[in-house]
PDB file of N, CA and C in Angstrom:
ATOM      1  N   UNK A   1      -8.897  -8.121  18.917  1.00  0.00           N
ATOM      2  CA  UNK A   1      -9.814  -7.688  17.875  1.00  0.00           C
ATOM      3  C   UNK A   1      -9.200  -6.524  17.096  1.00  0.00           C
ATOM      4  N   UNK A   2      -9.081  -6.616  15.953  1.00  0.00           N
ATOM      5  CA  UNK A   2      -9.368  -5.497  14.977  1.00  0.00           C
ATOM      6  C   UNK A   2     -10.224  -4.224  14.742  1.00  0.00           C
ATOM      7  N   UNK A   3      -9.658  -3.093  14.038  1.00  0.00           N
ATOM      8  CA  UNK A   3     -10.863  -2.182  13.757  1.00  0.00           C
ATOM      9  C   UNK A   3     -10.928  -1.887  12.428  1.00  0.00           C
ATOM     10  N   UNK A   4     -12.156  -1.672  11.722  1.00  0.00           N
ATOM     11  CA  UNK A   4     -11.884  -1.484  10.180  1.00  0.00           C
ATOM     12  C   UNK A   4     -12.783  -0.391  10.194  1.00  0.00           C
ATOM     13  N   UNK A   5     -12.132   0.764   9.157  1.00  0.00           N
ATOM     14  CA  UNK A   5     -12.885   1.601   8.611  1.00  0.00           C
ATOM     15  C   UNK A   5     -13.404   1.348   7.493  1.00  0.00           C
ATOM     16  N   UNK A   6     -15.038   1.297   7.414  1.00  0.00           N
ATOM     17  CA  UNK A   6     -16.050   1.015   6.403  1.00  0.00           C
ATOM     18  C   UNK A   6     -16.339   2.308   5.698  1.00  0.00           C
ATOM     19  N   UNK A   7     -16.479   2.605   4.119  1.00  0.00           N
ATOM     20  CA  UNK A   7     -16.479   3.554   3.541  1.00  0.00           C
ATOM     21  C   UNK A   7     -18.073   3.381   2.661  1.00  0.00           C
ATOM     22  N   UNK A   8     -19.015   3.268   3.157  1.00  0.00           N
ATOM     23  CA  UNK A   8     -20.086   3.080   2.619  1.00  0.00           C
ATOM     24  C   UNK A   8     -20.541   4.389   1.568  1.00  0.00           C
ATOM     25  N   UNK A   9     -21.002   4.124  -0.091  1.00  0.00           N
ATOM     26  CA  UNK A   9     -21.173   4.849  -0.744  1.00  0.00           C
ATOM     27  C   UNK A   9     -22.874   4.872  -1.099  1.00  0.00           C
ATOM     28  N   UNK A  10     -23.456   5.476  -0.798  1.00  0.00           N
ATOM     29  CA  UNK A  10     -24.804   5.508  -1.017  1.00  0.00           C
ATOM     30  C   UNK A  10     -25.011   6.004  -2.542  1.00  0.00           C
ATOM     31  N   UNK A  11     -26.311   5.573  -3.084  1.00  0.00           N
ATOM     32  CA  UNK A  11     -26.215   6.085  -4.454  1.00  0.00           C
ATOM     33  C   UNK A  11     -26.620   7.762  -4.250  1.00  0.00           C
ATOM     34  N   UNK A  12     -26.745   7.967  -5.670  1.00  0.00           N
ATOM     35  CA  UNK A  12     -27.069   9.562  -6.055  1.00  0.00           C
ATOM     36  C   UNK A  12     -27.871   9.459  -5.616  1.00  0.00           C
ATOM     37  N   UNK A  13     -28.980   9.110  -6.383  1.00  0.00           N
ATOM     38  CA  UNK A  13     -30.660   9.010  -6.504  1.00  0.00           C
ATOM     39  C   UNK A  13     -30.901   8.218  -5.677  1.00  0.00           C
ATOM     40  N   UNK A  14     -31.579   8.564  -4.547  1.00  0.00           N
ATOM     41  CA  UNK A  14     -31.673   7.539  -3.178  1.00  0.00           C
ATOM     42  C   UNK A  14     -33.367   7.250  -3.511  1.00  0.00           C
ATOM     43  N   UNK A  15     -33.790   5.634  -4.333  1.00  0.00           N
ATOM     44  CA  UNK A  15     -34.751   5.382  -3.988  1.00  0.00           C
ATOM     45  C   UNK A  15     -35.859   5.140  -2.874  1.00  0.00           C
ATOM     46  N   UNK A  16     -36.852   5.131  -3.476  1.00  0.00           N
ATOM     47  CA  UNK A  16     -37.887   5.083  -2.142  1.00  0.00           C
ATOM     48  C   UNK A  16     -37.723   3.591  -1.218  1.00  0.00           C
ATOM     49  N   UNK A  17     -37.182   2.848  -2.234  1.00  0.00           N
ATOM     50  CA  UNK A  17     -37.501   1.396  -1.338  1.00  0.00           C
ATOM     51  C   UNK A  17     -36.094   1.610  -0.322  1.00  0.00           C
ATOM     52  N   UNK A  18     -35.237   2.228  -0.757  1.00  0.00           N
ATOM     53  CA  UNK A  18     -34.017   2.823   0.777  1.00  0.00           C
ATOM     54  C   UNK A  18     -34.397   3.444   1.758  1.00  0.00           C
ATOM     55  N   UNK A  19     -35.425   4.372   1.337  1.00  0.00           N
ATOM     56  CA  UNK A  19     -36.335   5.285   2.010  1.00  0.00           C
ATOM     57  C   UNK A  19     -36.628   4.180   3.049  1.00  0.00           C
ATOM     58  N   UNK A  20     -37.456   3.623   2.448  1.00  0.00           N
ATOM     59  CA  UNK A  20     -38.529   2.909   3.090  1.00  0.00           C
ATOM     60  C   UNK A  20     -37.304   1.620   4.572  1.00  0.00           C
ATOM     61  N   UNK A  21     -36.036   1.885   4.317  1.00  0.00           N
ATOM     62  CA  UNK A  21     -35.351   0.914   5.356  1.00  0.00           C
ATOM     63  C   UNK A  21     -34.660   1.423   6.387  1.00  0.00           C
ATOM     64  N   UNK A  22     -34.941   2.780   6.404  1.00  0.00           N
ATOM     65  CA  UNK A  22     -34.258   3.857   7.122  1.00  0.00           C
ATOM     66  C   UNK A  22     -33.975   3.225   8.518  1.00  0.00           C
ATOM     67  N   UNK A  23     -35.655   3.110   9.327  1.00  0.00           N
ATOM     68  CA  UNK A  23     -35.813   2.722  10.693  1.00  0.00           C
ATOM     69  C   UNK A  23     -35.168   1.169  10.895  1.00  0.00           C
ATOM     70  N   UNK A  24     -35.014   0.182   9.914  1.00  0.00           N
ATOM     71  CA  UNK A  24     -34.933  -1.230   9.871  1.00  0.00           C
ATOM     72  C   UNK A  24     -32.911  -1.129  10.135  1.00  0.00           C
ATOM     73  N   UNK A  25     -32.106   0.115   9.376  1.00  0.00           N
ATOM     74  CA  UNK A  25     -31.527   0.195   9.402  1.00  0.00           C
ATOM     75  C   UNK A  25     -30.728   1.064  10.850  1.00  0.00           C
ATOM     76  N   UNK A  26     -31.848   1.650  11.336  1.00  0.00           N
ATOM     77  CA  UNK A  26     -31.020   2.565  12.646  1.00  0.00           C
ATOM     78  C   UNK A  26     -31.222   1.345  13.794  1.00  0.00           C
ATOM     79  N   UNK A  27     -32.071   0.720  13.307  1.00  0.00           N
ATOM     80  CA  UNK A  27     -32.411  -0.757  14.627  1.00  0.00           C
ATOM     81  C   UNK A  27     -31.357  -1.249  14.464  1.00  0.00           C
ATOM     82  N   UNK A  28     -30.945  -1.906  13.377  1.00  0.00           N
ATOM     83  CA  UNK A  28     -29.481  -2.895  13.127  1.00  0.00           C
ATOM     84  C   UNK A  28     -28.034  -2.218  13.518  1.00  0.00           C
ATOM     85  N   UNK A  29     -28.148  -0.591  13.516  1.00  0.00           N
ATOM     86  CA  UNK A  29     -27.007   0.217  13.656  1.00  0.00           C
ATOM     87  C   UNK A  29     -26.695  -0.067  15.133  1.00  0.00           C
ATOM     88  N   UNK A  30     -28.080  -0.059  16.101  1.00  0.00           N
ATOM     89  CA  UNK A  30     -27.965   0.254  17.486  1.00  0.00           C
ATOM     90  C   UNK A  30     -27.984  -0.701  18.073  1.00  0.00           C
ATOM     91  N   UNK A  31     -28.393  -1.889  17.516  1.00  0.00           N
ATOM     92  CA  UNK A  31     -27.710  -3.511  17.555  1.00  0.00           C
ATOM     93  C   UNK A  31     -26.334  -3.652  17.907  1.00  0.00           C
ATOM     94  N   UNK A  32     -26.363  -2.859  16.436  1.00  0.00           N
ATOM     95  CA  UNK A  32     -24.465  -3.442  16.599  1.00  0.00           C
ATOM     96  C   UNK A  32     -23.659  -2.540  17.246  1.00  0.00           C
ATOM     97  N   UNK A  33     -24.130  -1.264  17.588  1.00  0.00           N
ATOM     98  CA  UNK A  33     -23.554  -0.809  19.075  1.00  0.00           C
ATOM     99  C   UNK A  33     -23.374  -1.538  20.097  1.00  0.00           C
ATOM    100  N   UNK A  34     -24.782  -2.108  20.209  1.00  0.00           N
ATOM    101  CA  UNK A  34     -24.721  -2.703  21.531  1.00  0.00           C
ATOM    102  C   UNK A  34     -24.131  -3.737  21.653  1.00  0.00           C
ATOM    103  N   UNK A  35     -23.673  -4.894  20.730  1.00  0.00           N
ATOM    104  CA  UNK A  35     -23.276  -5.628  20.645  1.00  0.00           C
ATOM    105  C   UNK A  35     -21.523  -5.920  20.393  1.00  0.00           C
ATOM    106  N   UNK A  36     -21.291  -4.300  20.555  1.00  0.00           N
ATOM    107  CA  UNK A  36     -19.681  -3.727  20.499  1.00  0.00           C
ATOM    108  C   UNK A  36     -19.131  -4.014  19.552  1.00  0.00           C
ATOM    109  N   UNK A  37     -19.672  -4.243  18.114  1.00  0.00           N
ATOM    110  CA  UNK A  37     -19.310  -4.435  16.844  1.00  0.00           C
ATOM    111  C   UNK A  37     -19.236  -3.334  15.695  1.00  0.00           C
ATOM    112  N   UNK A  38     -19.905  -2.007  16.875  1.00  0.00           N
ATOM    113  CA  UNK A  38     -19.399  -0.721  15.721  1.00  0.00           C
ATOM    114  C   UNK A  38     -19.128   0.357  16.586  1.00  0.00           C
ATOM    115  N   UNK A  39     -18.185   1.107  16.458  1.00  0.00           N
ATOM    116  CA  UNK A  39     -17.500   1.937  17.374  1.00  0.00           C
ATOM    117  C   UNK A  39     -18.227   3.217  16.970  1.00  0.00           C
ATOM    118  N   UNK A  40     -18.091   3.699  15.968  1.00  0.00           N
ATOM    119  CA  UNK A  40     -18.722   4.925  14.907  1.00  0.00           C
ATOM    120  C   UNK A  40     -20.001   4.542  14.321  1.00  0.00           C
ATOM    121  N   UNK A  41     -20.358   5.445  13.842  1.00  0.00           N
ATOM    122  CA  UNK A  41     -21.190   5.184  12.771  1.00  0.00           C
ATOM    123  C   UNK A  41     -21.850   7.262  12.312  1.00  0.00           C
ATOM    124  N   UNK A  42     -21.145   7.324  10.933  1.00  0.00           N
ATOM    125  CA  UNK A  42     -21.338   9.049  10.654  1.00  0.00           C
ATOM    126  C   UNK A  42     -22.117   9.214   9.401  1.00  0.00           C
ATOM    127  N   UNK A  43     -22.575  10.081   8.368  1.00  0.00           N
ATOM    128  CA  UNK A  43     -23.265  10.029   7.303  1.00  0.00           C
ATOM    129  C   UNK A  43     -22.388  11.324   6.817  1.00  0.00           C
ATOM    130  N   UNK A  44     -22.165  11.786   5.863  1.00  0.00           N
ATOM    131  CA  UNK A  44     -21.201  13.145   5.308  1.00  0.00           C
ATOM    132  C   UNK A  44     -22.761  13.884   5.200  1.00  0.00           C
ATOM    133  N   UNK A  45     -22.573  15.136   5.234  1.00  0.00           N
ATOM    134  CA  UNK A  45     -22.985  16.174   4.731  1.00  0.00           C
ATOM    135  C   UNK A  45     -23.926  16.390   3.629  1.00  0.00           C
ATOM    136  N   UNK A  46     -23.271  15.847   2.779  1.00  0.00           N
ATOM    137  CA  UNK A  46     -24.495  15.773   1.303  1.00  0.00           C
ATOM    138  C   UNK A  46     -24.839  14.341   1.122  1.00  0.00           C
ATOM    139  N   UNK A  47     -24.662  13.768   2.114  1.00  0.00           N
ATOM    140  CA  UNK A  47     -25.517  12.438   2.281  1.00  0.00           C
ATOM    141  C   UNK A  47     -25.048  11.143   1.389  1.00  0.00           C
ATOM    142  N   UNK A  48     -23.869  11.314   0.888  1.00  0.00           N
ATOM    143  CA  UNK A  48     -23.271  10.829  -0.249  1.00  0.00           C
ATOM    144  C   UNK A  48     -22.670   9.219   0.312  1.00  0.00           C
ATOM    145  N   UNK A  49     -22.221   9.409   1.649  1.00  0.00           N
ATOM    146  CA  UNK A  49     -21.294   8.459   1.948  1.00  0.00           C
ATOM    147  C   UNK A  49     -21.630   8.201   3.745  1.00  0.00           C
ATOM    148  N   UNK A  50     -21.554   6.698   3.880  1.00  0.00           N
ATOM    149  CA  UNK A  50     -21.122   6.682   5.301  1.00  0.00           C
ATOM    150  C   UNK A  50     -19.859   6.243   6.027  1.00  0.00           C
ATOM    151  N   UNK A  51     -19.262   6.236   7.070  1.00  0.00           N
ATOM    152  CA  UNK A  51     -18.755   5.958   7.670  1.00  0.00           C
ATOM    153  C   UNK A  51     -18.645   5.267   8.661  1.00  0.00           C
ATOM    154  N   UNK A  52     -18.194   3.831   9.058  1.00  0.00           N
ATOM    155  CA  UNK A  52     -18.846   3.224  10.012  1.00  0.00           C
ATOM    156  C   UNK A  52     -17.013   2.321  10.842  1.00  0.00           C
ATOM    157  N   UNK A  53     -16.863   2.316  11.392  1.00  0.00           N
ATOM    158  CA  UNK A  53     -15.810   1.884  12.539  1.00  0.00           C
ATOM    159  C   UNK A  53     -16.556   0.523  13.174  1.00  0.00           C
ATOM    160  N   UNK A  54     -15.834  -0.414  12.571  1.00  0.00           N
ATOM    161  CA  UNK A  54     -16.578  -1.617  12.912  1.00  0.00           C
ATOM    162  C   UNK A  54     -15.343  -2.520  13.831  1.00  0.00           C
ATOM    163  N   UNK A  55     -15.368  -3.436  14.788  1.00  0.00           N
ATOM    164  CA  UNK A  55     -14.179  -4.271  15.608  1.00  0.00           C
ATOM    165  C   UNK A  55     -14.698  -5.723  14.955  1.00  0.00           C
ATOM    166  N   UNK A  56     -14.030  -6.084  14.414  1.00  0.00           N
ATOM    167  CA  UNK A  56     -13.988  -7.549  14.201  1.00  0.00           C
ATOM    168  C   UNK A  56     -12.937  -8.332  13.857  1.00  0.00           C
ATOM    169  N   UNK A  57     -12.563  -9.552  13.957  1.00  0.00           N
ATOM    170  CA  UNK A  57     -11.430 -10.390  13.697  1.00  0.00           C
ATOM    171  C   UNK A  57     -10.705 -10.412  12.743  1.00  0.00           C
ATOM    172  N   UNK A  58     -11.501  -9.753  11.689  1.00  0.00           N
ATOM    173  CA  UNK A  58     -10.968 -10.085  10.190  1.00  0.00           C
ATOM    174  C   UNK A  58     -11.603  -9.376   9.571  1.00  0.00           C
ATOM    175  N   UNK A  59     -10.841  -8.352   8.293  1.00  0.00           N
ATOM    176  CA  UNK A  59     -11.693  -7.699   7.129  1.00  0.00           C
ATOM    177  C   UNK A  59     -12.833  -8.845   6.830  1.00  0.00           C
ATOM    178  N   UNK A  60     -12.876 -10.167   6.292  1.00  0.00           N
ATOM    179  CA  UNK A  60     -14.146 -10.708   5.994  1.00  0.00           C
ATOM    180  C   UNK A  60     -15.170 -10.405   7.030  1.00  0.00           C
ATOM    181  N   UNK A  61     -14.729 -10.544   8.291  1.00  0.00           N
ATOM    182  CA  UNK A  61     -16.044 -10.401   9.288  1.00  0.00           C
ATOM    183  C   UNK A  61     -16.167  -9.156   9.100  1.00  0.00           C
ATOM    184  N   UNK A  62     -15.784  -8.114   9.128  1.00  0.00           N
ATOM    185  CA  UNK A  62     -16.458  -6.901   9.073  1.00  0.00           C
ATOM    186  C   UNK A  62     -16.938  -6.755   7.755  1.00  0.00           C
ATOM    187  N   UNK A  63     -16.668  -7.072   6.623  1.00  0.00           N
ATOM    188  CA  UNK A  63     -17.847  -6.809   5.518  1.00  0.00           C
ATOM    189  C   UNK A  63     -19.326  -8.172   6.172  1.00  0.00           C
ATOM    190  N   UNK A  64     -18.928  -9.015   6.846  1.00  0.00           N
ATOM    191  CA  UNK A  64     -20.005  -9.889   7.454  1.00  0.00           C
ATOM    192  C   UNK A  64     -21.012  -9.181   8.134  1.00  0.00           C
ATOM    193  N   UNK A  65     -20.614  -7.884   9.180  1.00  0.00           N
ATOM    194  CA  UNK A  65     -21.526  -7.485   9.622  1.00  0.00           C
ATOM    195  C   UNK A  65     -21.675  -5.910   8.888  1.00  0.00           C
ATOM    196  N   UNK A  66     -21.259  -5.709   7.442  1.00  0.00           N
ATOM    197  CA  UNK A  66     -21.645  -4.677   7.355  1.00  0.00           C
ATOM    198  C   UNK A  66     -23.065  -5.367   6.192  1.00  0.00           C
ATOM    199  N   UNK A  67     -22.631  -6.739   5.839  1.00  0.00           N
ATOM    200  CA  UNK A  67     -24.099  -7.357   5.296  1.00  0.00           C
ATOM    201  C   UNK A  67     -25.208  -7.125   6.118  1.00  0.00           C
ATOM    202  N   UNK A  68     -25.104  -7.406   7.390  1.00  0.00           N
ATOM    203  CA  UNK A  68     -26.035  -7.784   8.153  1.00  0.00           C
ATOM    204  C   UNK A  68     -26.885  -6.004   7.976  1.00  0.00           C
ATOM    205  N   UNK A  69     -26.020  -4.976   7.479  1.00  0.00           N
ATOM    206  CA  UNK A  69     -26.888  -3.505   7.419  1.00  0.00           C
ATOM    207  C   UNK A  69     -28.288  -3.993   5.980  1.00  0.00           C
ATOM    208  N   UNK A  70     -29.530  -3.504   6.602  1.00  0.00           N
ATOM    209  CA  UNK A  70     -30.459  -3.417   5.589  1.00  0.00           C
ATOM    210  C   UNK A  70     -30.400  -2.651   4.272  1.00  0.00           C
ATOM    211  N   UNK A  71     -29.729  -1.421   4.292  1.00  0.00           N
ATOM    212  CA  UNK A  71     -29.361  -0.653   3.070  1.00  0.00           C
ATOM    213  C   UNK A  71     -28.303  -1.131   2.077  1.00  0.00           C
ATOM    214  N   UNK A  72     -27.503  -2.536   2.546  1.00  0.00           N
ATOM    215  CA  UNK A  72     -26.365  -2.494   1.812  1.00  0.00           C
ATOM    216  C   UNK A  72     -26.506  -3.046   0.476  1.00  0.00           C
ATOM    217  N   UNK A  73     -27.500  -3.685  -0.033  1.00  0.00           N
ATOM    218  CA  UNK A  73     -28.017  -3.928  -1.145  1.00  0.00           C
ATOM    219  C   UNK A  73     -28.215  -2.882  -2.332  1.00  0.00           C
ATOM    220  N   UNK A  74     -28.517  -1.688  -1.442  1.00  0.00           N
ATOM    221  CA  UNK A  74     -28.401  -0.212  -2.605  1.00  0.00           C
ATOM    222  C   UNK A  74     -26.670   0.240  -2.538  1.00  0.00           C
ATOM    223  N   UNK A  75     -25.852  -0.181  -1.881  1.00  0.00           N
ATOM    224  CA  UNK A  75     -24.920   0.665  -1.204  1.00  0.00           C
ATOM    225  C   UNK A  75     -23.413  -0.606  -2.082  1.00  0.00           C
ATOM    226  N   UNK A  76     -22.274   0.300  -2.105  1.00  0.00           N
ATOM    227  CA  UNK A  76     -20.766  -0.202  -2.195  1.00  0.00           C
ATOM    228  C   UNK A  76     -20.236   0.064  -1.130  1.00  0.00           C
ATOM    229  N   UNK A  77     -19.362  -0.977  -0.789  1.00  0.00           N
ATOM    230  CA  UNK A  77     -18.470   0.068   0.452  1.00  0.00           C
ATOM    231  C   UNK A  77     -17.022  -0.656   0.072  1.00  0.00           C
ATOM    232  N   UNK A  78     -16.657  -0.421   0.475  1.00  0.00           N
ATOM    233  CA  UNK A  78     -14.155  -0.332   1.038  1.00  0.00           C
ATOM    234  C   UNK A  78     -14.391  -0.746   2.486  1.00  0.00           C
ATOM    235  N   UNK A  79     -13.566  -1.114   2.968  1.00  0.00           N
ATOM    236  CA  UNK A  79     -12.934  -1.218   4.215  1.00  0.00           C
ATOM    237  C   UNK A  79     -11.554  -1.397   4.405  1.00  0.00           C
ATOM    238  N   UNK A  80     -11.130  -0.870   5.294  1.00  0.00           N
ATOM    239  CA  UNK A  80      -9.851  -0.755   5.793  1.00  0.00           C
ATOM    240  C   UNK A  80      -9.576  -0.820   6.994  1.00  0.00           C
ATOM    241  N   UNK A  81      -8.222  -1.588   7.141  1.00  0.00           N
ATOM    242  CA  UNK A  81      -8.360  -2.157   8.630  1.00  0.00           C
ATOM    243  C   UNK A  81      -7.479  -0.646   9.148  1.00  0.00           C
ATOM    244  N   UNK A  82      -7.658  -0.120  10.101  1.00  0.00           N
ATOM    245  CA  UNK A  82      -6.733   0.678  11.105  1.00  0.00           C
ATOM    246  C   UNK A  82      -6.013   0.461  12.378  1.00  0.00           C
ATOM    247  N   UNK A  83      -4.590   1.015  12.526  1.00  0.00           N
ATOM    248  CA  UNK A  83      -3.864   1.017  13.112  1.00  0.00           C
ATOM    249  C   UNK A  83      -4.812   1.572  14.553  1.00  0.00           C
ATOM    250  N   UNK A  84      -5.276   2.366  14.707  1.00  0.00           N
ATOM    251  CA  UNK A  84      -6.036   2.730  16.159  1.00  0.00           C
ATOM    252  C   UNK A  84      -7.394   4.073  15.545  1.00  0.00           C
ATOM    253  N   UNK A  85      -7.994   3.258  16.641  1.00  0.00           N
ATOM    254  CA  UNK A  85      -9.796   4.616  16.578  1.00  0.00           C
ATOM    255  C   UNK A  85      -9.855   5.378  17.540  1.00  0.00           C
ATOM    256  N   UNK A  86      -9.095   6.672  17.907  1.00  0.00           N
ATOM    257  CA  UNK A  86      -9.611   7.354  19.087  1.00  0.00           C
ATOM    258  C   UNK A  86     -10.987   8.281  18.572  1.00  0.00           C
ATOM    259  N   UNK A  87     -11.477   8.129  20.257  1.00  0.00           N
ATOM    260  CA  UNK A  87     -12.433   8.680  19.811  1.00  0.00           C
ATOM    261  C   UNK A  87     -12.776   9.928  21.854  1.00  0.00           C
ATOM    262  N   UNK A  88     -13.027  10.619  21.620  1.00  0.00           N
ATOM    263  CA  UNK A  88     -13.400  11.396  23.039  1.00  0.00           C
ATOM    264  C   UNK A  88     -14.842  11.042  23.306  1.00  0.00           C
ATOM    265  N   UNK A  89     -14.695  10.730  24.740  1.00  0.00           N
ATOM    266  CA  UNK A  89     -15.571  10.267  25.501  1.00  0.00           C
ATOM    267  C   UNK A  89     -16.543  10.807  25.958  1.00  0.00           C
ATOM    268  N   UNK A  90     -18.005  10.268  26.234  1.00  0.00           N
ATOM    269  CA  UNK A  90     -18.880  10.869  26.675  1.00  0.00           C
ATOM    270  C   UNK A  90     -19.068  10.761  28.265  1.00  0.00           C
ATOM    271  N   UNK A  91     -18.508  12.378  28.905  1.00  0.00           N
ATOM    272  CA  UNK A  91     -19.169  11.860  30.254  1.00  0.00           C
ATOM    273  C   UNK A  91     -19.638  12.759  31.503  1.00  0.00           C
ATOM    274  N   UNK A  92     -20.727  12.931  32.278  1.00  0.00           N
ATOM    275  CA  UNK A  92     -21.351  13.535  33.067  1.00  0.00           C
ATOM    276  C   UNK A  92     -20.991  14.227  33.554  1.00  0.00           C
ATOM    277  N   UNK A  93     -21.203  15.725  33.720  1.00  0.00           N
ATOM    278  CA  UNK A  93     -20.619  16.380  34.661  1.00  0.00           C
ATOM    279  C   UNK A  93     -20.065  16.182  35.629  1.00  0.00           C
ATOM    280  N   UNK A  94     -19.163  16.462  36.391  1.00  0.00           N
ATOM    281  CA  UNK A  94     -18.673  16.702  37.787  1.00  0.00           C
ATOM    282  C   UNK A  94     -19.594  17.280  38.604  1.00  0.00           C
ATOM    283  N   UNK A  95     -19.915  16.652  39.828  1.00  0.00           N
ATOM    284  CA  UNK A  95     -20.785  17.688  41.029  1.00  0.00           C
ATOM    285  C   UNK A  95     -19.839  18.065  41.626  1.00  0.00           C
ATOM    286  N   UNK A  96     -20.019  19.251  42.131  1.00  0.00           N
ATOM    287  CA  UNK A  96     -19.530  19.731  43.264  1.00  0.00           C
ATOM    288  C   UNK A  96     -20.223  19.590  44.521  1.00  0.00           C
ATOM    289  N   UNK A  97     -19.584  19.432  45.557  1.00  0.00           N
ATOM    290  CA  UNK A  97     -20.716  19.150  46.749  1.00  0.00           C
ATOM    291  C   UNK A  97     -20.706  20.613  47.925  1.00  0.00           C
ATOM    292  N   UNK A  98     -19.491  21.479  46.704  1.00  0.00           N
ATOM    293  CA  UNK A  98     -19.820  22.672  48.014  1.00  0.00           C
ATOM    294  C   UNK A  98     -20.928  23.622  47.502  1.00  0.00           C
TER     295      UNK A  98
END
């Protein structure tokens, strides 16, 4: 499998009916977590742009599942395939048992 970096551009003026897909859109995000089809997923700062690290076979499949996002109808994006995604891991403390 492949990894592509998705460059999602949100508009200026973020209408209400985007508004209104927010939750429809964090469901589909955490989908495709789970479904190991997005590694990342970030928003910039002034809300301008996202970022999303998607694994799929082929640049077409990853704009395939960046369709499958509810916002992408307001939205442009790029993708680019990458050479490697590190990323640091999440993980539980150490116990000590003394």
């Amino acid at each position: 499998m492949n990894q592509y970096m998705a460059e999602i551009y949100l508009p200026h003026v973020i209408p209400q009916d985007l508004i209104n897909l927010i939750p429809a859109q964090r469901a589909q995000v955490n989908k495709l977590f789970e479904d190991g089809s997005l590694r990342s997923y970030s928003l910039s700062w002034d809300r301008s742009r996202l970022w999303v690290v998607i694994v799929a076979e082929s640049e077409h499949i990853a704009y395939d599942v960046l369709d499958t996002m509810p916002i992408m109808p307001y939205c442009n994006a790029e993708v680019y395939q990458l050479m490697f995604h590190d990323m640091a891991t999440h993980e539980l403390p150490r116990l000590s048992l003394n």
